[in-house]
Protein backbone atom coordinates (compact mmCIF):
# COMPACT_ATOMS: atom_id res chain seq x y z
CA UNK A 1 51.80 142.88 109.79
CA UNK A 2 52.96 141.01 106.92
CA UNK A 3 55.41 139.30 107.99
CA UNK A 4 53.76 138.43 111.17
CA UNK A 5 51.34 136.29 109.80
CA UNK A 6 54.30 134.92 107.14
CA UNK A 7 56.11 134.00 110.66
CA UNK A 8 53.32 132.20 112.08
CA UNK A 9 52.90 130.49 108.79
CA UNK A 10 55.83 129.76 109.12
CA UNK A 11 56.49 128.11 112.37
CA UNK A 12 52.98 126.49 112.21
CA UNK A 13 54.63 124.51 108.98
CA UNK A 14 57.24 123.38 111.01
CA UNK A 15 55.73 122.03 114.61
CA UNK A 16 53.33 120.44 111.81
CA UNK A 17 56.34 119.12 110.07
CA UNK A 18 58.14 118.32 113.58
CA UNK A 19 55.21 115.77 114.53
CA UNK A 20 54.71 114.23 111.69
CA UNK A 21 58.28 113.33 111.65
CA UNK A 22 58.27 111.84 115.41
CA UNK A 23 55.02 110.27 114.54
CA UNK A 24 56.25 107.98 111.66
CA UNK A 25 59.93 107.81 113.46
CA UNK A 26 57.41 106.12 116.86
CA UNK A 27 55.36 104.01 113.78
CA UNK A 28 59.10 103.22 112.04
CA UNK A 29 60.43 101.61 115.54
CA UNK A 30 57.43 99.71 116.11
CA UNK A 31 57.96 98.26 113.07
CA UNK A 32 61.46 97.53 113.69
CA UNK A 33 60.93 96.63 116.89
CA UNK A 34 58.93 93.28 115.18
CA UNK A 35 61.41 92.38 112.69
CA UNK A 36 63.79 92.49 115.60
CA UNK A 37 61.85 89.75 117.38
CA UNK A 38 61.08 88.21 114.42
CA UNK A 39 64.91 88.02 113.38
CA UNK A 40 65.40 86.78 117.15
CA UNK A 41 63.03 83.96 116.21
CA UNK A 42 64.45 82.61 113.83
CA UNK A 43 67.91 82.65 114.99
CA UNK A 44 67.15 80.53 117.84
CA UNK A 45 64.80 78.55 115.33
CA UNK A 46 68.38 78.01 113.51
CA UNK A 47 69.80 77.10 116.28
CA UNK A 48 67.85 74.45 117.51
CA UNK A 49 67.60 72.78 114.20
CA UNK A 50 70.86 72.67 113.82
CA UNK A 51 71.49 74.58 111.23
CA UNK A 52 75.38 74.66 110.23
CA UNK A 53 75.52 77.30 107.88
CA UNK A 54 77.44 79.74 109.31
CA UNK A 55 77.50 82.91 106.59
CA UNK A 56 73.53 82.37 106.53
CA UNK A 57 73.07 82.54 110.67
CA UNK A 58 75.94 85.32 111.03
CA UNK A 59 73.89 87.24 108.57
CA UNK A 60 70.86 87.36 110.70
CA UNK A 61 72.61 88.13 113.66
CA UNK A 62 74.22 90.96 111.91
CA UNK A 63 70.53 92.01 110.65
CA UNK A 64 69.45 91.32 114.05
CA UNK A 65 72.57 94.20 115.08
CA UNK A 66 71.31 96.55 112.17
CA UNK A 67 67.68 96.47 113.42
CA UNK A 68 68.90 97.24 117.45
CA UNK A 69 70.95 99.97 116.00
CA UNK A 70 68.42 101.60 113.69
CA UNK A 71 65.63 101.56 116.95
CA UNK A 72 68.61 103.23 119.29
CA UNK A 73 69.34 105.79 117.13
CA UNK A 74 65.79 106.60 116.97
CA UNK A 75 65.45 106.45 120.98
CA UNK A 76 68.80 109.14 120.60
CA UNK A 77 66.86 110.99 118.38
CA UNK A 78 64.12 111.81 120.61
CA UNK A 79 66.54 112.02 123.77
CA UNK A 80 68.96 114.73 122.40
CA UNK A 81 65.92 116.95 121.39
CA UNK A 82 65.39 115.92 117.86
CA UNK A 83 69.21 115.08 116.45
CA UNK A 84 70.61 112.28 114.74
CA UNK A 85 73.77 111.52 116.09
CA UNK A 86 76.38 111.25 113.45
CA UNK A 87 78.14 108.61 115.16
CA UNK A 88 75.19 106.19 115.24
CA UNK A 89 74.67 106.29 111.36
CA UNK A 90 78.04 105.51 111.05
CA UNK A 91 77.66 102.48 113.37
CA UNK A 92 74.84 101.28 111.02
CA UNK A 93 77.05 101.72 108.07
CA UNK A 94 79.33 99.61 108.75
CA UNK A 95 77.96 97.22 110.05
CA UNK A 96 75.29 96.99 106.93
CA UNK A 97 78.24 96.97 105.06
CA UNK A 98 80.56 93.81 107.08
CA UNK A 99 76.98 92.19 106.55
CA UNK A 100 76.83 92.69 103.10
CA UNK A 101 79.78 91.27 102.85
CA UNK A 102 79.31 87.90 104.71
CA UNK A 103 76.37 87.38 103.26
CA UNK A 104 77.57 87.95 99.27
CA UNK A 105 80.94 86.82 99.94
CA UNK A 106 81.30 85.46 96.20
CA UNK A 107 82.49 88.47 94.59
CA UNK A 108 85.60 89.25 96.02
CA UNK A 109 86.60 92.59 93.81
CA UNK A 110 83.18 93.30 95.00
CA UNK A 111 84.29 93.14 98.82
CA UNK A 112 87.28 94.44 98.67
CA UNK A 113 86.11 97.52 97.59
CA UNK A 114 83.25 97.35 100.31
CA UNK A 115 86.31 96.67 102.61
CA UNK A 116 87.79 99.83 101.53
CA UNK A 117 84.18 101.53 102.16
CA UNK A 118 84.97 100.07 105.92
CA UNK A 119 88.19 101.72 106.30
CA UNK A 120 86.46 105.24 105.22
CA UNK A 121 83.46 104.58 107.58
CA UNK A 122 86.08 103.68 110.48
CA UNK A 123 88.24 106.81 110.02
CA UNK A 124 85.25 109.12 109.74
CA UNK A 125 84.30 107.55 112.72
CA UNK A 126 87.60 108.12 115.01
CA UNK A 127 87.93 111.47 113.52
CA UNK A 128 84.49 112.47 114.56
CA UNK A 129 85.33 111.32 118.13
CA UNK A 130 88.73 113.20 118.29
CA UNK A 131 86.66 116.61 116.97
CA UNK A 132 83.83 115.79 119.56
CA UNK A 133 87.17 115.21 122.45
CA UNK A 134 88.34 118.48 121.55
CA UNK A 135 84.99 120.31 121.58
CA UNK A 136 84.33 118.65 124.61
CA UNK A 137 87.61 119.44 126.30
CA UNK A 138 87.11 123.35 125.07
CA UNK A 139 83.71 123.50 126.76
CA UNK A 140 84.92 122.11 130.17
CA UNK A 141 88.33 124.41 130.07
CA UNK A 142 86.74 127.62 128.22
């Protein structure tokens, strides 16, 4: 009897938990979803004044890239049942990271080792596709 009520304790904690989660992920891309524009704004603000500065437009298109990614991975999250794909955060890791980059591009021990940080991101990456190939393979064969 016990452990009864402990269980519905329990899983009443966790549907509670579950939609508080999806309701600040739906508040979060809202959010987003406005600095998106707003990032769109100004780029083609930049663009029609003329603006030549290259590192400080690339950086807000690369923002602009970091905001789309961070609103799909939260549309994947609530289209594979409630599961961050890995692959997605490692998208948005690098490419925070290539924007870091372009954006403070004056310390150049700095970079390199945020270069290196690339090349770690990008492997994790290819090996996470090769594991999900051969998982993917198994299930169609097995």
């Amino acid at each position: 009897m016990l452990k009864m009520i402990v269980m519905k304790r329990r899983n009443y904690l966790i549907s509670l938990y579950q939609w508080i989660l999806n309701l600040s992920l739906i508040l979060l891309s809202f959010i987003l979803i406005f600095f998106l524009f707003k990032e769109l704004f100004e780029i083609i603000n930049d663009v029609i004044e003329g603006n030549t500065n290259v590192h400080h437009i690339l950086g807000k298109v690369l923002s602009f890239f970091l905001y789309f990614a961070f609103i799909s991975t939260i549309m994947t999250y609530f289209k594979e049942s409630h599961h961050f794909p890995l692959s997605y955060l490692l998208y948005i890791g690098i490419t925070a990271t290539i924007r870091f980059i372009i954006v403070n591009n004056s310390y150049q021990i700095g970079s390199l080792f945020l270069s290196i940080g690339i090349v770690a991101l990008t492997v994790s990456y290819l090996l996470l596709t090769k594991k999900t190939e051969k998982t993917r393979k198994g299930e169609i064969e097995g």
